[in-house]
Protein backbone atom coordinates (compact mmCIF):
# COMPACT_ATOMS: atom_id res chain seq x y z
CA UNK A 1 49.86 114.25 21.17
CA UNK A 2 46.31 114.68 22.59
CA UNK A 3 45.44 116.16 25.91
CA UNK A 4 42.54 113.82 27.07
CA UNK A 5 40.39 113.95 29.85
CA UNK A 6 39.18 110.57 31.60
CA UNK A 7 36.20 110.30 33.36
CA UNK A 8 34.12 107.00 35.04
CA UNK A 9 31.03 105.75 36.18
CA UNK A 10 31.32 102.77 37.95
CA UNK A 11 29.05 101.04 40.69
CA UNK A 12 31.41 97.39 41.17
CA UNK A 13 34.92 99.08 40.30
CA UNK A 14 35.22 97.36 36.92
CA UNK A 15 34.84 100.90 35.04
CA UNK A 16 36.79 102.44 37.37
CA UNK A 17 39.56 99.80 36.70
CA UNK A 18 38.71 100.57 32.70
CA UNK A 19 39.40 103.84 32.99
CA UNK A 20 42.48 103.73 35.25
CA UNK A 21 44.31 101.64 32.55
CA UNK A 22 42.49 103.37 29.92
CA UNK A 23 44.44 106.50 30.91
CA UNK A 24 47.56 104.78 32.04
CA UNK A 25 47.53 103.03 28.13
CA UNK A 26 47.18 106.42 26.55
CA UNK A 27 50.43 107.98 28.42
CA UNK A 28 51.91 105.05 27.30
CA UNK A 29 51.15 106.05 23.62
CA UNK A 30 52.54 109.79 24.11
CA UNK A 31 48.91 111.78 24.81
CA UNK A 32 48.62 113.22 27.87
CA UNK A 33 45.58 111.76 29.95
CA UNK A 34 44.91 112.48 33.26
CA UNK A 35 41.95 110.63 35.07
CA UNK A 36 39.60 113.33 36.68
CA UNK A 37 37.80 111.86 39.68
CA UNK A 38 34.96 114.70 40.63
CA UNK A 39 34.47 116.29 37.05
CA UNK A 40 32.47 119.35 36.02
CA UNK A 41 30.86 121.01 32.79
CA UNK A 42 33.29 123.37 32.93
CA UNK A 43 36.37 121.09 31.86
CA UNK A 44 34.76 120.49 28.52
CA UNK A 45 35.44 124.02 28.44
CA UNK A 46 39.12 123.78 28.97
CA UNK A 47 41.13 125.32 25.99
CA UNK A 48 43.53 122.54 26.62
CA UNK A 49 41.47 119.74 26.77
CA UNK A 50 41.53 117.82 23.04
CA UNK A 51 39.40 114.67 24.04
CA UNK A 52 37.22 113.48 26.58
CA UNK A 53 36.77 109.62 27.33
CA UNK A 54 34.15 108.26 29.12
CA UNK A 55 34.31 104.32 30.92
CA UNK A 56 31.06 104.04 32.48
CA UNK A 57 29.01 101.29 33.17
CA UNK A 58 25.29 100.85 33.43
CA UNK A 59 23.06 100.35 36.58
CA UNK A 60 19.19 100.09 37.20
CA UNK A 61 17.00 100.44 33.95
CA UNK A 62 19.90 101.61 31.36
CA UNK A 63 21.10 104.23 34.05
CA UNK A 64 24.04 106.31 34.73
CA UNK A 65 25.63 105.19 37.39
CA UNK A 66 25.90 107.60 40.76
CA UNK A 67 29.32 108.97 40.32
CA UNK A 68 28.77 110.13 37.25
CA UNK A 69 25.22 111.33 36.93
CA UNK A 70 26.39 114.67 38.19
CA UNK A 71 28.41 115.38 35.36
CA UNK A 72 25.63 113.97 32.98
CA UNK A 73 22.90 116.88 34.97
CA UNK A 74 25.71 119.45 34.80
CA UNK A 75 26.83 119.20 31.25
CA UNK A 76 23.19 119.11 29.73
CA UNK A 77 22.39 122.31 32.37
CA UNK A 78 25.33 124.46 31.08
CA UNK A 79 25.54 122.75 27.64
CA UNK A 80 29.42 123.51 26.55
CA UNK A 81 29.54 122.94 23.25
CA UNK A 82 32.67 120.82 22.03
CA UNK A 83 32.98 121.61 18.03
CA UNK A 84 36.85 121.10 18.17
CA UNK A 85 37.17 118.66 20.74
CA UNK A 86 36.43 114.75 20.23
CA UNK A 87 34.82 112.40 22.72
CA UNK A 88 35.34 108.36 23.23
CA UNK A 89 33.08 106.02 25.40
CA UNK A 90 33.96 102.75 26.52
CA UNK A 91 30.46 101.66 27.67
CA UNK A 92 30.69 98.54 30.24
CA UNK A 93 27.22 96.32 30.13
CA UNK A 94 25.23 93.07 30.45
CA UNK A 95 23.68 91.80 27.33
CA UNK A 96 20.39 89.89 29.45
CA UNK A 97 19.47 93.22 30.53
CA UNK A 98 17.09 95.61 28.39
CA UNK A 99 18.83 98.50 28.45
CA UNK A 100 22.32 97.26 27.37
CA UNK A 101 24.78 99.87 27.86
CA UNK A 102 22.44 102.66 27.93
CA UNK A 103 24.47 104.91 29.99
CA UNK A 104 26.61 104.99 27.24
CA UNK A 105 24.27 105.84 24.76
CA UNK A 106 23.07 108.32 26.70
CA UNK A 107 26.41 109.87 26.98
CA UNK A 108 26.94 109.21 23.37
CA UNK A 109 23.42 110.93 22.35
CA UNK A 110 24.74 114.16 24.41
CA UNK A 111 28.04 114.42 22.84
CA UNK A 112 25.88 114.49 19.16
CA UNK A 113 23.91 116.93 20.69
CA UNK A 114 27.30 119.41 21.79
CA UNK A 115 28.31 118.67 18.26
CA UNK A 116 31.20 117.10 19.59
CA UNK A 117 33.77 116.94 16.38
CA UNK A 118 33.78 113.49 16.61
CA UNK A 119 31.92 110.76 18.73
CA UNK A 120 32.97 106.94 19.19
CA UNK A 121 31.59 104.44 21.24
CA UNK A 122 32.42 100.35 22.33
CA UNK A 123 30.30 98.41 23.99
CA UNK A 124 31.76 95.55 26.46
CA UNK A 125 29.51 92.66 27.47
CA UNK A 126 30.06 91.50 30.76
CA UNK A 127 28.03 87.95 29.73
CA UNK A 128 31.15 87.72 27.22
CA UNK A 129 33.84 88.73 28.89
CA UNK A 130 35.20 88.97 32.61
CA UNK A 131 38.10 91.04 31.21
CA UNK A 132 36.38 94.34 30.36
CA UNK A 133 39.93 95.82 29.50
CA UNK A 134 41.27 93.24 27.10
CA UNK A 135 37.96 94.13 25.19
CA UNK A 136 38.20 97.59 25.02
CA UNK A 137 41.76 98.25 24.05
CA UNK A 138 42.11 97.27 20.68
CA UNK A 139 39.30 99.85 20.18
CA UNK A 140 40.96 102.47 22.67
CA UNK A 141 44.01 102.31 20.52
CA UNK A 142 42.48 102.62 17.35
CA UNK A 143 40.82 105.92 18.96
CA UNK A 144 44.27 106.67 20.10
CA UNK A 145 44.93 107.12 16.23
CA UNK A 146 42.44 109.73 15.51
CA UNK A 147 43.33 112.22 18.05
C-alpha cells in the first residue's frame, strides 16, 4: 500500500473529475490517496507521502492551467528533491493544438529534474475521446502496480 498524493489542474472540470476518480480508484485498490486541493512544495517533502499524481490539463500555448501553476512556481523555487518517492501524470489535451499536453510535459520534465525515483506519464486526447477517465485507467492501474 502506497500513500499517494493527488493533485489537478483543470480549467473546464474534466481534470478535476480525472483526478477525483483517479483517487477514489486507488482507495479502491488498497493505497491510500487523498486528493489535495491547494497544494504546496512542501508536501513533496512529506516523509509519508510515497507518490504524487498529477491530472492536469492544458490551456493557452501548452500552459499550466491556473490552479495549478502555483504549485509548478513553488516546487521549482524550493526544489524538494523526490529520490524515493515516484510521480504519475495523467495529462488531459487536444491533439489540433501545438502544444499537446504540454502542461504535462512540463510537469513531467520537473519531476526528471527532482530525480523523482520514477516518472510516468499518459496522454488523453480530447479529439479522441469525451471520456477522459475510461482512457486513463487502464494506465492508472498499471501505475497502481508499481507503487
Amino acid at each position: 500500500m502506497a500513500n499517494i498524493t493527488v493533485v489537478y489542474g483543470s480549467v473546464r472540470g474534466n481534470a478535476k473529475t480525472v483526478a477525483e476518480t483517479a483517487t477514489q480508484l486507488l482507495n479502491t485498490l488498497g493505497h491510500k490517496a487523498e486528493l489535495v486541493e491547494n497544494p504546496t512544495a512542501a508536501l513533496l517533502q512529506s516523509p509519508e507521502m510515497d507518490a504524487l499524481l498529477i491530472c492536469t490539463s492544458t490551456t493557452g500555448q501548452g500552459d499550466i492551467p491556473q490552479n495549478l501553476v502555483g504549485l509548478y512556481i513553488d516546487i521549482q523555487d524550493k526544489f524538494p528533491m523526490m529520490t524515493n518517492k515516484k510521480a504519475g501524470i495523467i495529462a488531459l489535451g487536444d491533439s489540433s493544438y501545438p502544444n499537446f499536453c504540454g502542461a504535462g510535459e512540463k510537469f513531467e520534465e520537473l519531476m526528471y529534474e527532482l530525480q523523482c525515483g520514477s516518472v510516468s506519464r499518459v496522454t488523453v486526447d480530447a479529439t479522441e475521446t469525451t471520456q477522459p477517465m475510461a482512457d486513463a485507467e487502464p494506465w492508472l492501474k498499471e501505475w497502481a502496480t508499481t507503487l
